[in-house]
N, C-alpha and C. Protein backbone atom coordinates (compact mmCIF):
# COMPACT_ATOMS: atom_id res chain seq x y z
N UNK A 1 7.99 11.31 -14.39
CA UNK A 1 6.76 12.03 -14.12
C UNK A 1 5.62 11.02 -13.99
N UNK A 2 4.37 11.58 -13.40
CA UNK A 2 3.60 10.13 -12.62
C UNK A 2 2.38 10.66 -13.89
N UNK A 3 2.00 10.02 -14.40
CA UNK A 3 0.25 10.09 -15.49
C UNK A 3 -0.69 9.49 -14.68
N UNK A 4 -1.80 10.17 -14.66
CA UNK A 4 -3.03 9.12 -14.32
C UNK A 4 -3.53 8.68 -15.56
N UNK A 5 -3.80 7.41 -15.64
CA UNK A 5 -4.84 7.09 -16.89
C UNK A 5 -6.24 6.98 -16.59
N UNK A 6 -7.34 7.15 -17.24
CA UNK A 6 -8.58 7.23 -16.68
C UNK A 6 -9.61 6.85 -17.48
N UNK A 7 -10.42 5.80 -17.12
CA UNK A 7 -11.45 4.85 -18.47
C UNK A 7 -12.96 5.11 -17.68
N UNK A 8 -13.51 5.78 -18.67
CA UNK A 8 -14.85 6.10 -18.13
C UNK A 8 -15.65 5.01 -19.15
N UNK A 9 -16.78 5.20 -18.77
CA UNK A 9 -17.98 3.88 -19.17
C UNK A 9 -18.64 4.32 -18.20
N UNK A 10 -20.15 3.16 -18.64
CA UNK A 10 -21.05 2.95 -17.71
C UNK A 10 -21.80 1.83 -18.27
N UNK A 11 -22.64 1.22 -17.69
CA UNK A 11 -23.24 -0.30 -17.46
C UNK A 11 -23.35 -0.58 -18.61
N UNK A 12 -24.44 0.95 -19.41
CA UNK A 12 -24.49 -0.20 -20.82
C UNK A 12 -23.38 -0.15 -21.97
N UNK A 13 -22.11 0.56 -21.70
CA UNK A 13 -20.91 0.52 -22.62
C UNK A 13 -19.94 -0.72 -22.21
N UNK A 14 -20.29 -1.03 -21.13
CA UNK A 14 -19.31 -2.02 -20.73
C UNK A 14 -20.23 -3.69 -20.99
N UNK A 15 -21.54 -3.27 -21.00
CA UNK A 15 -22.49 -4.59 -21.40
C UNK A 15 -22.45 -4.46 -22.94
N UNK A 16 -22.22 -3.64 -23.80
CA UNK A 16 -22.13 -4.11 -24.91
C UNK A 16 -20.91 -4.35 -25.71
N UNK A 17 -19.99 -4.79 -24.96
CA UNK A 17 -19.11 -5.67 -25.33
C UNK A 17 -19.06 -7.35 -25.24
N UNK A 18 -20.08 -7.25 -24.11
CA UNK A 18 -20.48 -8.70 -24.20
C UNK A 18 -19.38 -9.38 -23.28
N UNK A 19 -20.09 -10.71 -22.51
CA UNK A 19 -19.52 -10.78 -20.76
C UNK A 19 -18.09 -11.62 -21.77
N UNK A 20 -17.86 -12.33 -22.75
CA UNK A 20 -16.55 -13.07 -23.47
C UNK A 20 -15.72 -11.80 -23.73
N UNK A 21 -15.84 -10.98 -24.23
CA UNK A 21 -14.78 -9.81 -24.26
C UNK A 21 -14.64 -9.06 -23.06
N UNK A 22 -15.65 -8.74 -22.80
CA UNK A 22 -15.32 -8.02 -20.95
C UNK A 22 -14.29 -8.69 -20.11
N UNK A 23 -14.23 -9.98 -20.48
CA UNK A 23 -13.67 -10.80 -19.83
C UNK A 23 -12.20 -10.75 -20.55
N UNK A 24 -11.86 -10.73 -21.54
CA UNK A 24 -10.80 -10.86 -22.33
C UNK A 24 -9.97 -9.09 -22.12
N UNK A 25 -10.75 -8.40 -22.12
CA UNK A 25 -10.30 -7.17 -21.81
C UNK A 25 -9.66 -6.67 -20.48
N UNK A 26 -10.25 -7.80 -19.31
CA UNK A 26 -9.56 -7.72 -18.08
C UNK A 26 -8.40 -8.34 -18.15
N UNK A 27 -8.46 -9.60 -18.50
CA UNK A 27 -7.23 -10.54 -18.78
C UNK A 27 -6.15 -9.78 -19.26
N UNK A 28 -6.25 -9.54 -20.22
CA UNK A 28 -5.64 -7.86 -21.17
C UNK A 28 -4.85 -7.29 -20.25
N UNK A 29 -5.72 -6.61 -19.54
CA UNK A 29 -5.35 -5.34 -18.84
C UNK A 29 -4.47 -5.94 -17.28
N UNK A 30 -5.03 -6.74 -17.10
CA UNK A 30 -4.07 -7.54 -15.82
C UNK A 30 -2.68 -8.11 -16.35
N UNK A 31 -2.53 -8.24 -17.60
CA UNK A 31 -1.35 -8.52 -18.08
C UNK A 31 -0.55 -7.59 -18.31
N UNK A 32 -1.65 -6.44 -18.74
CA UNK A 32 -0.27 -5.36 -18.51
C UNK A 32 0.20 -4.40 -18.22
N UNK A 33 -1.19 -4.69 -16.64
CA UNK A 33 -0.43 -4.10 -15.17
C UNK A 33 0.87 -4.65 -15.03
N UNK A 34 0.85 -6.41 -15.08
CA UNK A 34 1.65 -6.89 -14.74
C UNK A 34 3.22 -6.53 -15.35
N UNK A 35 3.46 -6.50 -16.73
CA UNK A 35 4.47 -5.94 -17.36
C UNK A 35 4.78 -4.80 -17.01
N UNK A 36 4.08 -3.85 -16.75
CA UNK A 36 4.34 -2.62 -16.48
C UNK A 36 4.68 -2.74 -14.54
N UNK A 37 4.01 -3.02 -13.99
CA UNK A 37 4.46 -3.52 -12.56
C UNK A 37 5.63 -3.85 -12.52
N UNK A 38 6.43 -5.07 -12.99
CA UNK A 38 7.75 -5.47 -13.81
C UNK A 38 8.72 -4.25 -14.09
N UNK A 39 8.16 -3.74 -15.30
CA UNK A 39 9.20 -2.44 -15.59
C UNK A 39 9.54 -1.59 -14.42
N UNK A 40 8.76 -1.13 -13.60
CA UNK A 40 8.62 -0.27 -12.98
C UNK A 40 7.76 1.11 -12.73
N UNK A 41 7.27 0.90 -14.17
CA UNK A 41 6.43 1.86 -14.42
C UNK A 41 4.85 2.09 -14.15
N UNK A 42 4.67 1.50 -13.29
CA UNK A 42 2.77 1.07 -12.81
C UNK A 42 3.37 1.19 -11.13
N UNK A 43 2.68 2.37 -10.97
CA UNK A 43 2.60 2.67 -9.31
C UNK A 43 1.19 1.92 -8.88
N UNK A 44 0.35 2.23 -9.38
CA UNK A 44 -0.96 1.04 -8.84
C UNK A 44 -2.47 1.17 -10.47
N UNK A 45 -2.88 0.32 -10.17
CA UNK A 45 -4.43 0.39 -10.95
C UNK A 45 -5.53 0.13 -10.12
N UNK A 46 -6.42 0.50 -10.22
CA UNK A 46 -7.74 0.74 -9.32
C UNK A 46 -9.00 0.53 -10.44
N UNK A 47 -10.36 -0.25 -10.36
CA UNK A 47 -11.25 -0.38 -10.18
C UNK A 47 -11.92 0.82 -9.59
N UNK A 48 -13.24 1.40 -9.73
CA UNK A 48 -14.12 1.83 -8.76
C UNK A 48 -15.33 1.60 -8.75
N UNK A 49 -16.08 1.70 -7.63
CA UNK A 49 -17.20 1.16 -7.64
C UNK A 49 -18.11 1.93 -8.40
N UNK A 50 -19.63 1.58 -8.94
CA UNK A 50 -20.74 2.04 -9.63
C UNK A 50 -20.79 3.64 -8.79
N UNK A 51 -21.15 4.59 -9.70
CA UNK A 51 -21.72 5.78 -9.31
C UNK A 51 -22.53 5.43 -8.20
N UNK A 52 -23.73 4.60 -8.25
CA UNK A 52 -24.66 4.73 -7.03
C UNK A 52 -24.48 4.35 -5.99
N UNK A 53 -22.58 4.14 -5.80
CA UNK A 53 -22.30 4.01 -4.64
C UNK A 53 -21.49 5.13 -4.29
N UNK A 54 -21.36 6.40 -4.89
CA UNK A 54 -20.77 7.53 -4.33
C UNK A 54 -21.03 8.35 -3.38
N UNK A 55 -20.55 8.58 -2.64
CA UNK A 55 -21.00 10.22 -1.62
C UNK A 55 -20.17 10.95 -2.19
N UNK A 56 -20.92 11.78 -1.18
CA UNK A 56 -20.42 13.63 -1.91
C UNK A 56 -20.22 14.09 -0.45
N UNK A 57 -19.39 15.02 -0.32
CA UNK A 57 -18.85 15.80 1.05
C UNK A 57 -18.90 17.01 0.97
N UNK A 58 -19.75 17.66 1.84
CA UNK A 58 -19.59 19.16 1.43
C UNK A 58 -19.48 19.72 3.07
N UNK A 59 -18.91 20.94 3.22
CA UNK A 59 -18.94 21.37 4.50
C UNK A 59 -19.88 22.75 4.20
N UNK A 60 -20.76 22.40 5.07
CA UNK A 60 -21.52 23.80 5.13
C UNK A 60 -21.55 23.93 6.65
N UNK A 61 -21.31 25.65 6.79
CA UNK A 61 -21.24 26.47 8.40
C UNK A 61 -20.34 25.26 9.31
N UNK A 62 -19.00 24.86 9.20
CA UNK A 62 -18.63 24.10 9.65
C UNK A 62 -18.97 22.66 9.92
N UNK A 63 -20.06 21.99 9.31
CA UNK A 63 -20.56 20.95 9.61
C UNK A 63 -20.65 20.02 8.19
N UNK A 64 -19.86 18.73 8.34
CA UNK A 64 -20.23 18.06 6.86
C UNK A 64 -21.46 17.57 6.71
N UNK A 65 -21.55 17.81 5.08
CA UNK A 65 -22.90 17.33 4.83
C UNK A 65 -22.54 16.11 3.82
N UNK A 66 -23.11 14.89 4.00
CA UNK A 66 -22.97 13.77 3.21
C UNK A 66 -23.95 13.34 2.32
N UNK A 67 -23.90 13.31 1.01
CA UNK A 67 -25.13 13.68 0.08
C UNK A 67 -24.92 11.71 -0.61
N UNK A 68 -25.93 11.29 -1.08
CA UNK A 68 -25.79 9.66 -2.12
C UNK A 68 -25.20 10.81 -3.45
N UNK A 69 -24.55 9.73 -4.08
CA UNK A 69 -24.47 9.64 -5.64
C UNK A 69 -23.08 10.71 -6.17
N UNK A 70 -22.71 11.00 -7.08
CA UNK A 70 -21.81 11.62 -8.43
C UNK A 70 -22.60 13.07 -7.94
N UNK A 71 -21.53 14.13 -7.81
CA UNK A 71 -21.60 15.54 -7.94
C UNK A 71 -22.30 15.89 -9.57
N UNK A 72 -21.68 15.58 -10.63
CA UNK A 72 -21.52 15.81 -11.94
C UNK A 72 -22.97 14.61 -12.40
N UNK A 73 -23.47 15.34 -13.45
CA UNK A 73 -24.87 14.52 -13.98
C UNK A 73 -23.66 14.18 -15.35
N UNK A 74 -23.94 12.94 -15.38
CA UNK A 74 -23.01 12.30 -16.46
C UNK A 74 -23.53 11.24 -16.79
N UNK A 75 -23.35 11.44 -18.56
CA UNK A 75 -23.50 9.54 -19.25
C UNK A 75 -22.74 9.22 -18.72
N UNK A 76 -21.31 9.29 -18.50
CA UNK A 76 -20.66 8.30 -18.23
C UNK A 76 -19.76 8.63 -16.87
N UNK A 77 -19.33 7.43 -16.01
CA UNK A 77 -18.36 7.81 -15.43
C UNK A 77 -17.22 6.83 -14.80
N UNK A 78 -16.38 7.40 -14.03
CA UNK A 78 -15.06 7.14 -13.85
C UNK A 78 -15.09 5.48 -13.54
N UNK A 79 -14.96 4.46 -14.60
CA UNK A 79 -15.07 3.05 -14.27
C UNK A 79 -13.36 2.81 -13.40
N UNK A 80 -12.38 2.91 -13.99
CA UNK A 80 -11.32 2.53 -13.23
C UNK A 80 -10.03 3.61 -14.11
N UNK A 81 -8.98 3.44 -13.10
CA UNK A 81 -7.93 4.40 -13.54
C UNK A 81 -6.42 3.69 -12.68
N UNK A 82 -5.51 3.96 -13.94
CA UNK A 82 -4.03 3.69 -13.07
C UNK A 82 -3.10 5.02 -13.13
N UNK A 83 -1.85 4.58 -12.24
CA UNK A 83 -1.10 5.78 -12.51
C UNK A 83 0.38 5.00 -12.18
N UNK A 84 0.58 5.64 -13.68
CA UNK A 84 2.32 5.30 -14.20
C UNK A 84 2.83 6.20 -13.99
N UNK A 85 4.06 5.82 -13.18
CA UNK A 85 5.21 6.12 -13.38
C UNK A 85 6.63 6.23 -14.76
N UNK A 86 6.81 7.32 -15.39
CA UNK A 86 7.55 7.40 -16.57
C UNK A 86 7.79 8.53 -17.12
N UNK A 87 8.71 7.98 -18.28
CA UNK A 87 9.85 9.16 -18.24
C UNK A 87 9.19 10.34 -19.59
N UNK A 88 8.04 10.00 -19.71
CA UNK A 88 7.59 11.35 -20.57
C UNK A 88 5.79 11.66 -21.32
N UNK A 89 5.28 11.91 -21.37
CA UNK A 89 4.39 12.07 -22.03
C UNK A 89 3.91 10.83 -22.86
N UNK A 90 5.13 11.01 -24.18
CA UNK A 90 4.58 10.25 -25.23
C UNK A 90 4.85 8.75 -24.65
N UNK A 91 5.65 7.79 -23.31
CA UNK A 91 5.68 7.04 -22.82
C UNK A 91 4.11 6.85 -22.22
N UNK A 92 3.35 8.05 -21.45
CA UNK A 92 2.18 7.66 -20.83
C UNK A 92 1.19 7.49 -22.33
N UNK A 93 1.36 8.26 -23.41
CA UNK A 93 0.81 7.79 -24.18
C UNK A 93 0.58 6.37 -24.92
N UNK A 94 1.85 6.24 -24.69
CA UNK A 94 1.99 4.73 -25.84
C UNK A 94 1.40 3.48 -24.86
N UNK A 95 1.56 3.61 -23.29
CA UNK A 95 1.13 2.86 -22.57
C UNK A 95 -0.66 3.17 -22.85
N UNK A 96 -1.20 3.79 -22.57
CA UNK A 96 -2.72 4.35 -22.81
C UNK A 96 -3.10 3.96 -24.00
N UNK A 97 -2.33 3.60 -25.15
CA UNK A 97 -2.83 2.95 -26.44
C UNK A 97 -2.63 1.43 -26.13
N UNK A 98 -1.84 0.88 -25.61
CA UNK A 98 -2.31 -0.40 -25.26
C UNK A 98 -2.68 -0.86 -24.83
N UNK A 99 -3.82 -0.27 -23.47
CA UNK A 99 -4.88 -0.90 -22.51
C UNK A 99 -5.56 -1.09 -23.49
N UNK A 100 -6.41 -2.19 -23.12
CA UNK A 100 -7.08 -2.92 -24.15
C UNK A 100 -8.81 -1.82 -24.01
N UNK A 101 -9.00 -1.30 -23.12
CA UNK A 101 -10.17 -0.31 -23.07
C UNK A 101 -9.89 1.06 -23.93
N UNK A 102 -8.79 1.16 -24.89
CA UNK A 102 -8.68 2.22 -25.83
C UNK A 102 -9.03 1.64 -26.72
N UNK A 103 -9.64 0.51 -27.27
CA UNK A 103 -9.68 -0.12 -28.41
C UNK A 103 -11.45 0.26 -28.39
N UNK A 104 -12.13 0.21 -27.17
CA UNK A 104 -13.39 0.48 -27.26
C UNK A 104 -14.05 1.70 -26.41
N UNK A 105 -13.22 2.15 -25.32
CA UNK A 105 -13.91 3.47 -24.69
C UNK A 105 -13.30 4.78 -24.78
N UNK A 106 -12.18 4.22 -24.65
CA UNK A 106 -10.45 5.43 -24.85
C UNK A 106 -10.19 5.60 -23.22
N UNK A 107 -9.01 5.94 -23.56
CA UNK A 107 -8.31 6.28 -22.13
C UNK A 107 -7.85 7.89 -22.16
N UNK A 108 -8.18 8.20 -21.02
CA UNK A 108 -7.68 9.80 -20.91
C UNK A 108 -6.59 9.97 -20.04
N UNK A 109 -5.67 10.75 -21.09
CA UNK A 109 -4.16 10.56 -20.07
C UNK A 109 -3.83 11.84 -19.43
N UNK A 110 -3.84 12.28 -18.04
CA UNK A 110 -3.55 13.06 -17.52
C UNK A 110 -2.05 13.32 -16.47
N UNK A 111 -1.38 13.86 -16.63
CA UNK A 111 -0.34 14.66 -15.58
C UNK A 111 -0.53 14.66 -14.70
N UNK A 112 -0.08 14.22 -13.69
CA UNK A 112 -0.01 14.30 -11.94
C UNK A 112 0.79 15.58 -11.50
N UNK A 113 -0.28 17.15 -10.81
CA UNK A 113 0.47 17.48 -10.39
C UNK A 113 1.25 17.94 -9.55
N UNK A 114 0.80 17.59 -8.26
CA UNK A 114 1.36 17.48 -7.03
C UNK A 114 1.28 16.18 -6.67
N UNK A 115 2.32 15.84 -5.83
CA UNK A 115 2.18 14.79 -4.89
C UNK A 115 2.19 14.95 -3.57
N UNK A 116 1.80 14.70 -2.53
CA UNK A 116 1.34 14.75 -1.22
C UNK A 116 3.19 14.45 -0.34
N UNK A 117 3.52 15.19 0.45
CA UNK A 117 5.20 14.95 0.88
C UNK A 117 4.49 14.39 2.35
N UNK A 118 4.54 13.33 2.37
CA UNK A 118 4.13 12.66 3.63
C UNK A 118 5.33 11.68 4.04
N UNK A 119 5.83 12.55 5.06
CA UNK A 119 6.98 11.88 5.76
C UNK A 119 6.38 10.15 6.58
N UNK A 120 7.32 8.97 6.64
CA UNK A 120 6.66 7.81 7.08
C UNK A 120 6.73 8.02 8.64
């Protein structure tokens, strides 16, 4: 079964760790994409950019409308997220306790539940 994991923050939760741990926390976490990449169990991890680089899409009377910024007024939001591949729950769990961003923001582990059947 596929989990998304999902680490929210914002500028000043991720600045008060200070740029030597920010830094140690990526290192961290690139290590164990990498293990998990290895196993098999890491379909991808993603980064995203700052809220104030979001659009919003809305279709009104047939015509899209493209708005700046986050739908949702939020302290915090979606800094980066991966999605494992594995064989149960308490597996996406135990992986989500060892990103090194559960030690200071938490990770939220969610169920994937459709996947898109897109023939190549």
């Amino acid at each position: 079964m596929k989990y998304m994991l999902l680490i929210y923050g914002n500028e000043e939760a991720f600045n008060s760790v200070g740029a030597e741990t920010l830094a140690e926390i990526i290192r961290d976490t690139d290590a164990l994409n990498q293990e998990l990449f290895e196993s098999g169990e890491l379909v991808g991890a993603y980064g995203v950019a700052d809220e104030e680089n979001a659009k919003m899409v809305r279709v009104t009377g047939g015509t899209p409308v493209v708005t700046d910024g986050p739908y949702a007024e939020a302290k915090e939001f979606l800094g980066s997220f991966m999605i494992v591949d594995c064989d149960s729950l308490e597996r996406a769990l135990e992986i989500a306790a060892r990103a090194p961003s559960a030690r200071y923001w938490g990770v939220e582990v969610r169920p994937l539940m459709h996947e898109a059947n897109v023939e190549p």
